[in-house]
C-alpha atoms as a PDB file:
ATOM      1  CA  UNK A   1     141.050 132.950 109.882  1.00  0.00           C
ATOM      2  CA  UNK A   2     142.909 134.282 112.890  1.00  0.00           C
ATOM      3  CA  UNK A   3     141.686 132.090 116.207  1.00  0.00           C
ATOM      4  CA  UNK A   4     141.098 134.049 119.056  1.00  0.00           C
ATOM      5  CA  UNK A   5     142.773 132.410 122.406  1.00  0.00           C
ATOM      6  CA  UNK A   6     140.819 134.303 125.171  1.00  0.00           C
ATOM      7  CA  UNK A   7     138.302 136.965 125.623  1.00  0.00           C
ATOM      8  CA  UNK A   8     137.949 139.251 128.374  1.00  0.00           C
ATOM      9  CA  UNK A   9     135.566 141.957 129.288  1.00  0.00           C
ATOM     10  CA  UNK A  10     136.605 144.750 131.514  1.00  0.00           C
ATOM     11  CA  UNK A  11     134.571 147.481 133.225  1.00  0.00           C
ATOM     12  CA  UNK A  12     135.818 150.661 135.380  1.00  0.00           C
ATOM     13  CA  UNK A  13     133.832 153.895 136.128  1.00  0.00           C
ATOM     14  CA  UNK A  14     131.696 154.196 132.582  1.00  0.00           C
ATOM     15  CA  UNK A  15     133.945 152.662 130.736  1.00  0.00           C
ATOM     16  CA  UNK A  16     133.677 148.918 129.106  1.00  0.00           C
ATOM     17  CA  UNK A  17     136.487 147.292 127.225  1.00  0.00           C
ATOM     18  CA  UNK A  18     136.183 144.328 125.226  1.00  0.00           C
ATOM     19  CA  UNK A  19     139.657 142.421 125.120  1.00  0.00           C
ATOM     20  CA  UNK A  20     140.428 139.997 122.586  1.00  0.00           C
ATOM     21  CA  UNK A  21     144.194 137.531 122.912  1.00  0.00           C
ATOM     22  CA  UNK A  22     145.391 135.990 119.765  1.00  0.00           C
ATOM     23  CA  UNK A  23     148.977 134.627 119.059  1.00  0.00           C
ATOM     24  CA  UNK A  24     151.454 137.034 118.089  1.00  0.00           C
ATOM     25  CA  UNK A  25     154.235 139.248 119.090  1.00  0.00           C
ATOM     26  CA  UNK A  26     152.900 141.796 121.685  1.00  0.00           C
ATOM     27  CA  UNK A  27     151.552 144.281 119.389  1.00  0.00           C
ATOM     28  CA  UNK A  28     148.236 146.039 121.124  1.00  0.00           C
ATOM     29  CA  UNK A  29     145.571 147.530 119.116  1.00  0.00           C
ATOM     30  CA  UNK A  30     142.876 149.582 121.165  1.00  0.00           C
ATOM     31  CA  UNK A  31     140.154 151.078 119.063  1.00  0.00           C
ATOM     32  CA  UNK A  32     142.417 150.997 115.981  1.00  0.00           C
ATOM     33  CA  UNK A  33     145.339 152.388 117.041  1.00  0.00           C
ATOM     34  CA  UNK A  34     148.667 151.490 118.193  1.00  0.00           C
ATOM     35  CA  UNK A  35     148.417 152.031 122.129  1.00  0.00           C
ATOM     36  CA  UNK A  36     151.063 154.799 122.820  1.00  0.00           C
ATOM     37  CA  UNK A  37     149.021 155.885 120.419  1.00  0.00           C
ATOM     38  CA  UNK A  38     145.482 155.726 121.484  1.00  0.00           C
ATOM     39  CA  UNK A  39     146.606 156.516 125.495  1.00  0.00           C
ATOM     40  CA  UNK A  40     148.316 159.966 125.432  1.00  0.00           C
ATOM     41  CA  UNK A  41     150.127 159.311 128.899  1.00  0.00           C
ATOM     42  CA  UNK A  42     152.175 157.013 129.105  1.00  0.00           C
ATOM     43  CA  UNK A  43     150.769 156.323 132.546  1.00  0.00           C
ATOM     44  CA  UNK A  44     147.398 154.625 131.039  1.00  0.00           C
ATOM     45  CA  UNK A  45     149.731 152.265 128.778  1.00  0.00           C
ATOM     46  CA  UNK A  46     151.856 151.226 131.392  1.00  0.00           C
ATOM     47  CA  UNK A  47     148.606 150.580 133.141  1.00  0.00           C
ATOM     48  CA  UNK A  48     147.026 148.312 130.119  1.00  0.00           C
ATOM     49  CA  UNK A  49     150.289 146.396 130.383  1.00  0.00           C
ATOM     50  CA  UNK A  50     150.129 144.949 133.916  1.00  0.00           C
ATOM     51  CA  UNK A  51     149.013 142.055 133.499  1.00  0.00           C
ATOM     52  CA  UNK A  52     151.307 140.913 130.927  1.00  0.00           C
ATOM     53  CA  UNK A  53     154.431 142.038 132.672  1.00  0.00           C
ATOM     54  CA  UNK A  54     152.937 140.419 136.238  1.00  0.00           C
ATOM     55  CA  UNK A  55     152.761 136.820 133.937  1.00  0.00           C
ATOM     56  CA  UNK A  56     155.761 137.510 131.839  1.00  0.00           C
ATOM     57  CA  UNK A  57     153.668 137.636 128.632  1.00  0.00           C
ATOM     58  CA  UNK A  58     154.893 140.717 126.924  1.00  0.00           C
ATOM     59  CA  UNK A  59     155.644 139.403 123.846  1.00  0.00           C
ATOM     60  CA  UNK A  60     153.715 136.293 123.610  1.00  0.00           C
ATOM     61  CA  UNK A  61     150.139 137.846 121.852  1.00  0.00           C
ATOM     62  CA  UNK A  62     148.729 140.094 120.454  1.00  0.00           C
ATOM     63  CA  UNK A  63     145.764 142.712 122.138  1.00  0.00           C
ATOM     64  CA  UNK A  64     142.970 143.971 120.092  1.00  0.00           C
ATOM     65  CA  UNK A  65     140.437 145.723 122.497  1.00  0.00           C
ATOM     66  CA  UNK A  66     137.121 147.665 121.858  1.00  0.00           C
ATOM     67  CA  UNK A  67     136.791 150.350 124.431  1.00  0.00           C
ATOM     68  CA  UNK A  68     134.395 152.937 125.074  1.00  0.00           C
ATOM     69  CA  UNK A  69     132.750 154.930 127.650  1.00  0.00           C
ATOM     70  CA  UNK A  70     134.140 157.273 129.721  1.00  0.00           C
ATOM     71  CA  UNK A  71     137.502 159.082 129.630  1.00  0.00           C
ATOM     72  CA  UNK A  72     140.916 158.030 129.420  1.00  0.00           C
ATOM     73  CA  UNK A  73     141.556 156.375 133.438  1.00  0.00           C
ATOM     74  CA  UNK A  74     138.479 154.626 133.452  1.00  0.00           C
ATOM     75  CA  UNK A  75     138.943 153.217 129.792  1.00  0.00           C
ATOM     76  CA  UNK A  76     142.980 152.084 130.944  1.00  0.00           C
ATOM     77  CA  UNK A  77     141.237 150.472 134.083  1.00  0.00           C
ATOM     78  CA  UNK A  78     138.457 148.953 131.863  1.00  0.00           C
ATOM     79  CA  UNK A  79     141.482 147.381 129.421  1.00  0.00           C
ATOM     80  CA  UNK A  80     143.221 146.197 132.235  1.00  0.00           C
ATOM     81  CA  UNK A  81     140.469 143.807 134.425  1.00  0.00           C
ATOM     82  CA  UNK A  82     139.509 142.852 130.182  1.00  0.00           C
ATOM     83  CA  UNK A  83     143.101 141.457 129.729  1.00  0.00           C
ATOM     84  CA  UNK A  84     143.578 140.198 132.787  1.00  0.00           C
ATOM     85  CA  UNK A  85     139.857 138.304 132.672  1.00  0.00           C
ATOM     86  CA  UNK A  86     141.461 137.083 129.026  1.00  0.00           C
ATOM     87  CA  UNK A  87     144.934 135.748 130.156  1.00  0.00           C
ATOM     88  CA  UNK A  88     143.018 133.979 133.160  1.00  0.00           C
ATOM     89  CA  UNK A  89     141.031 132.093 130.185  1.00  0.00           C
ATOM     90  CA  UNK A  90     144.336 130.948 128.548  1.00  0.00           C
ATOM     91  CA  UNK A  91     146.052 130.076 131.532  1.00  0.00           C
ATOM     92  CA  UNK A  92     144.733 129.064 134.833  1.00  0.00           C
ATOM     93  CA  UNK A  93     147.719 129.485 136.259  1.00  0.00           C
ATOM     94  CA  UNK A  94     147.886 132.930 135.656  1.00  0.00           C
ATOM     95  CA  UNK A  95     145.015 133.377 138.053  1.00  0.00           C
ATOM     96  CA  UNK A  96     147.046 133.370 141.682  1.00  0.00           C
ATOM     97  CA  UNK A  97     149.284 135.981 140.220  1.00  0.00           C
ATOM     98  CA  UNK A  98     146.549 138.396 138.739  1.00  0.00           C
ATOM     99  CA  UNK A  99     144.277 137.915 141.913  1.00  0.00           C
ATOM    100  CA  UNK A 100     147.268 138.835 144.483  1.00  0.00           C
ATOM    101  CA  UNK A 101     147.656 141.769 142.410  1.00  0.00           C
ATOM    102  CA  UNK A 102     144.268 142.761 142.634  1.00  0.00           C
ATOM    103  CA  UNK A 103     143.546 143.114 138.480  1.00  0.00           C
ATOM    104  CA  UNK A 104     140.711 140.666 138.380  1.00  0.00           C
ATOM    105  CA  UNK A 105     138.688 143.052 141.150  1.00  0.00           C
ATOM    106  CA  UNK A 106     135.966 144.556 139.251  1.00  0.00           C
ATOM    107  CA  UNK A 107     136.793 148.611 141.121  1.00  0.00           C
ATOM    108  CA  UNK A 108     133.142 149.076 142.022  1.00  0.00           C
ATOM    109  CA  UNK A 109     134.068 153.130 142.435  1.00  0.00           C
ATOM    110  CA  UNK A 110     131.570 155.352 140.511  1.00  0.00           C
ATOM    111  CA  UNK A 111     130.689 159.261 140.544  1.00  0.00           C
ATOM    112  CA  UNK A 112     128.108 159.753 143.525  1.00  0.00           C
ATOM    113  CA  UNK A 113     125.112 161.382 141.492  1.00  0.00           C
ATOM    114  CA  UNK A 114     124.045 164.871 142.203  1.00  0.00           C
ATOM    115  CA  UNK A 115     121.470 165.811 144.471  1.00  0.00           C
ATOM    116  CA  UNK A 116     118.504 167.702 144.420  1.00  0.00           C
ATOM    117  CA  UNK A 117     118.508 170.783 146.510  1.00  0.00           C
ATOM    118  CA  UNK A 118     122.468 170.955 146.011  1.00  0.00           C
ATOM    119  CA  UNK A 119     125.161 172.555 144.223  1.00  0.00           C
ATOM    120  CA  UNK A 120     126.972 168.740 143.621  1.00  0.00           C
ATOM    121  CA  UNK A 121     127.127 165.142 145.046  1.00  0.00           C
ATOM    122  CA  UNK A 122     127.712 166.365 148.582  1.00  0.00           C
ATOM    123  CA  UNK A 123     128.092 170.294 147.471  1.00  0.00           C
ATOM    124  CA  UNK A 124     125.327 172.421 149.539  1.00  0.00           C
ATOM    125  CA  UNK A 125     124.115 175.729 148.075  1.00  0.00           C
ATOM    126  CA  UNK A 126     125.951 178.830 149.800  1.00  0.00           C
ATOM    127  CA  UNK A 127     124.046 179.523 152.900  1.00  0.00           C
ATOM    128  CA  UNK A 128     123.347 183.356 154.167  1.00  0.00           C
ATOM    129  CA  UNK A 129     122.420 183.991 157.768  1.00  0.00           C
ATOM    130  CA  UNK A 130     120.702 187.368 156.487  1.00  0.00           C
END
């Protein structure tokens, strides 16, 4: 049976990831796929991998994470603050260097909700004079 090391959950937006660290060789698994795969740009992957390049863990574990909800910035957040939660529970002395860089911040940030009486969040209605 494979022992997991840490787990991490992540939220951003909609989206929740559940992150799971085992021993390995830095392969990352999100959903079932490999994660160039699975995150089209390779903007989101760079993003998942913060946290192990900011504690020089690239190639230490291996990433299996669960994520749904939302679309594909607010699921790359959602891995990241996950990961970073899960490296922080292997290591405490990964903590100082996650913190400064601000990946164990839970970005509180949602969609204002649409009001009544309006075209959006903040959109009015076109107004006429006459």
């Amino acid at each position: 049976m494979i022992k997991n090391l840490g787990i991490g959950t992540g939220r951003r937006k909609t989206s929740v990831a559940r992150v799971y660290v085992r021993d390995g060789d830095g392969k990352i698994v999100v959903n079932g796929k490999e994660l160039n795969q699975y995150f089209a740009l390779s903007e989101h992957a760079m993003v998942v991998r913060q946290p192990l390049m900011v504690t020089a863990n690239e190639n230490k574990f291996d990433i299996l994470i669960n994520v749904y909800g939302g679309g594909p910035n607010g699921q790359a957040g959602a891995c990241r603050h996950g990961l970073s939660r899960a490296l922080c529970q292997i290591d405490q002395t990964n903590y100082t260097a996650l913190r400064s860089n601000g990946f164990l911040t839970r970005d509180s940030r949602m969609v204002e909700r649409k009001k009544y009486g309006q075209a959006g969040a903040r959109r009015r209605f076109q107004f006429s004079k006459r």
